[in-house]
Structures are given as structure tokens and as C-alpha cells.
C-alpha atoms as a PDB file:
ATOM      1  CA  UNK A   1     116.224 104.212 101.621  1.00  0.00           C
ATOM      2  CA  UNK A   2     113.601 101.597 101.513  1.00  0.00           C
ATOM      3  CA  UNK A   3     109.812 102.069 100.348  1.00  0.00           C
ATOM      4  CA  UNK A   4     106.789 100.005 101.555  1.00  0.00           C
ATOM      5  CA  UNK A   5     103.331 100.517  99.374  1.00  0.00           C
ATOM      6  CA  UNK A   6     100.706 101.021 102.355  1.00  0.00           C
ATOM      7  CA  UNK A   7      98.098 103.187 100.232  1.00  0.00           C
ATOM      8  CA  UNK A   8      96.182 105.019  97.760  1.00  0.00           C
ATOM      9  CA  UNK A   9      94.761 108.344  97.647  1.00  0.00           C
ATOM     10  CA  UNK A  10      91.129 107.898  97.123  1.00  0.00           C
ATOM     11  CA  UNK A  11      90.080 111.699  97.031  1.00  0.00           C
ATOM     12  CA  UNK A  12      91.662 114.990  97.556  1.00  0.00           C
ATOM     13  CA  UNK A  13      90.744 118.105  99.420  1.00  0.00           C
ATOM     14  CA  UNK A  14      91.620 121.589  97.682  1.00  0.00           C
ATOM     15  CA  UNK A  15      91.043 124.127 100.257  1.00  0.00           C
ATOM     16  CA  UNK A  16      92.504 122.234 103.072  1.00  0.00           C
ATOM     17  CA  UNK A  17      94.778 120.735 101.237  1.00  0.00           C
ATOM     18  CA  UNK A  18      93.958 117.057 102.873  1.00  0.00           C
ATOM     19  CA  UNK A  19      94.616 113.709 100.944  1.00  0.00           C
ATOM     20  CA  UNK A  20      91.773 110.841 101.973  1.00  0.00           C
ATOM     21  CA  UNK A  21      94.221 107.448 101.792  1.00  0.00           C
ATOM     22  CA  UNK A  22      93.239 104.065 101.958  1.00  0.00           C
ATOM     23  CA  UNK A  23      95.845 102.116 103.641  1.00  0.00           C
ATOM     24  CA  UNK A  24      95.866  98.935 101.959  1.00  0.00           C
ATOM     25  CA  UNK A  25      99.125  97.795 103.856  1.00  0.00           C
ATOM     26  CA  UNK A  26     100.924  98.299 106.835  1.00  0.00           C
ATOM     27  CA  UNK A  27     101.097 100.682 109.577  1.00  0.00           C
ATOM     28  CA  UNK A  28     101.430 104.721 109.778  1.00  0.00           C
ATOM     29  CA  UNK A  29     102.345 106.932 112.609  1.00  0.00           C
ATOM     30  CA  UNK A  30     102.091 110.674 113.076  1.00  0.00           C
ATOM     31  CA  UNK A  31     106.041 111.220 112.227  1.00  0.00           C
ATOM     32  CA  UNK A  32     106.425 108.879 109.624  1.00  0.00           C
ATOM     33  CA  UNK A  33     107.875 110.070 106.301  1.00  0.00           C
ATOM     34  CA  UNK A  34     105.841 108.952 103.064  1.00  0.00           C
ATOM     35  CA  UNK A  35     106.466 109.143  99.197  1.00  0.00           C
ATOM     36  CA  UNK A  36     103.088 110.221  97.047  1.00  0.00           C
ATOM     37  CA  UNK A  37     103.927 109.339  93.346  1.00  0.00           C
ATOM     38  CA  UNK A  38     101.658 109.255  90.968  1.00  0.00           C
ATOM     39  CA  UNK A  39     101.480 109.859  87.006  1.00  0.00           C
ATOM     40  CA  UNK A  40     101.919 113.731  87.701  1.00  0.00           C
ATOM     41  CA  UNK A  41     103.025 113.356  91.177  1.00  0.00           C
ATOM     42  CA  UNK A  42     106.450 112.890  93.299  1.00  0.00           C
ATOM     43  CA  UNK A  43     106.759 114.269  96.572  1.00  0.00           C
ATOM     44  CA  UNK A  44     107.941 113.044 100.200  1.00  0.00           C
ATOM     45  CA  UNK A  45     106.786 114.845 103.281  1.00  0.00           C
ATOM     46  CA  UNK A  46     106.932 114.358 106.922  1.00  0.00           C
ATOM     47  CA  UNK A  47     103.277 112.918 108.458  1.00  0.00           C
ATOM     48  CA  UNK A  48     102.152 115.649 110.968  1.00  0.00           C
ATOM     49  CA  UNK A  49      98.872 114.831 111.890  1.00  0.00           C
ATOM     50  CA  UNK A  50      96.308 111.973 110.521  1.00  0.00           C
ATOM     51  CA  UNK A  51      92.451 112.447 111.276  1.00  0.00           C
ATOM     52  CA  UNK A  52      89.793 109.779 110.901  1.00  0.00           C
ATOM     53  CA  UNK A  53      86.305 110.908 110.822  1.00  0.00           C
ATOM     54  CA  UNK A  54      87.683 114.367 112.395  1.00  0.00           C
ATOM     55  CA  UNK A  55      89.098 112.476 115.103  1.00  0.00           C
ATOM     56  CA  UNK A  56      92.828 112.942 115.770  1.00  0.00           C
ATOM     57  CA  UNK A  57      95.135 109.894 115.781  1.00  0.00           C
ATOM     58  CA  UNK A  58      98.380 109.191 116.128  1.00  0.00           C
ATOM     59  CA  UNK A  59      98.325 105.760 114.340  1.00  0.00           C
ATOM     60  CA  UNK A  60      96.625 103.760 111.496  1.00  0.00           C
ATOM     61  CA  UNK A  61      96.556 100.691 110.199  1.00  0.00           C
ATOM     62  CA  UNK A  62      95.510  98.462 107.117  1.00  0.00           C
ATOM     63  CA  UNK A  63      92.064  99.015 106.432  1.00  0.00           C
ATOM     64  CA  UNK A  64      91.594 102.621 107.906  1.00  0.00           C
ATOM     65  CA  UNK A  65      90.465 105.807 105.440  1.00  0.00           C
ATOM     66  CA  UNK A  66      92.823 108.414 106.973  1.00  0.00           C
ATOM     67  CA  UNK A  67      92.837 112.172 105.837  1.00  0.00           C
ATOM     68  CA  UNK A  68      96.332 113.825 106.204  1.00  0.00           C
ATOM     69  CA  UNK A  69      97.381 117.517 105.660  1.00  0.00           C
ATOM     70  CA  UNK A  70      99.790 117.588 102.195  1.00  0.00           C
ATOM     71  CA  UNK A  71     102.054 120.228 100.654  1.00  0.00           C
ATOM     72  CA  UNK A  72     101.301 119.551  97.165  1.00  0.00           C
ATOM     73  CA  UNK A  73      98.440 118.299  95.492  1.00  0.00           C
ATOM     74  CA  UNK A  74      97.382 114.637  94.547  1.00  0.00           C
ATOM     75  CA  UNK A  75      95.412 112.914  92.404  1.00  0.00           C
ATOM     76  CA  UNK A  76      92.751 109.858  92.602  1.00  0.00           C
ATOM     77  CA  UNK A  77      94.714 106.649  92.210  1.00  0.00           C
ATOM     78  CA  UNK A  78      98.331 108.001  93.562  1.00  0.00           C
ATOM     79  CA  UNK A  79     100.229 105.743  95.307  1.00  0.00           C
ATOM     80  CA  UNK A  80     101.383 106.124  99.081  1.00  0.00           C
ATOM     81  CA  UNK A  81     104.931 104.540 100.219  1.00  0.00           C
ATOM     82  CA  UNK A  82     106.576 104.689 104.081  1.00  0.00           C
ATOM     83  CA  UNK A  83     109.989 105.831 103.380  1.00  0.00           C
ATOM     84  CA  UNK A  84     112.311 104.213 106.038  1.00  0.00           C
ATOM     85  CA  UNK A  85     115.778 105.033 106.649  1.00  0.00           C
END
């Protein structure tokens, strides 16, 4: 498998359990499969829905603040890779 850096988490949401990401690189799609890792994080999950300002979409790109839905927390600084097969 083969990781590409495309973000940061810049905040994170306890009681929805929503990361804010920064995507510094690259492009995500609702489907894509990323890799949080941080200094107390390590997780992959499957991208299920992204929201911008509230506003469902299906894809982002460098530059955009997204908020996605995550199974485990994350912390300030973590970095976000796109797993591909």
C-alpha cells in the first residue's frame, strides 16, 4: 500500500466525533481510505461523508477545511495520509 500526506487535523470535535482537516495536498473523495497518525494516534478508516461549512460534499481539494466523521479520536497536529491500494 502506498500513502500520500494530504492533511492535518487542525481541531477535533468530541461529541460528534468530527476531525476539522486542512488538506494541504491532494485530492479526497467520499470513499477514500485515509491513515490518521499522530504521536498517540494510528488508525485507518473508510471516508463516509466530508462536510464544509455544513454543506455536504463528495470531494475536496488542496486548500479546503473539511470536517469528517472519525472512529477514534485525534489530536491537533495529526497527520492525514490517502491510503491507495
Amino acid at each position: 500500500m502506498e500513502e500520500q500526506k494530504i492533511g492535518v487535523v487542525v481541531k477535533f470535535f468530541t461529541k460528534p466525533s468530527v476531525a476539522a482537516i486542512e488538506l494541504t495536498d491532494g485530492l479526497l473523495k467520499v470513499g477514500d481510505t485515509i491513515h490518521i497518525h499522530g504521536h498517540s494516534t494510528d488508525f485507518q478508516q473508510r471516508v463516509d461523508s466530508m462536510q464544509i461549512e455544513h454543506t455536504v460534499i463528495q470531494t475536496a481539494d488542496k486548500g479546503a477545511s473539511i470536517g469528517i466523521k472519525v472512529k477514534d479520536r485525534v489530536r491537533e497536529h495529526d497527520v492525514v495520509y490517502l491510503v491507495r491500494p
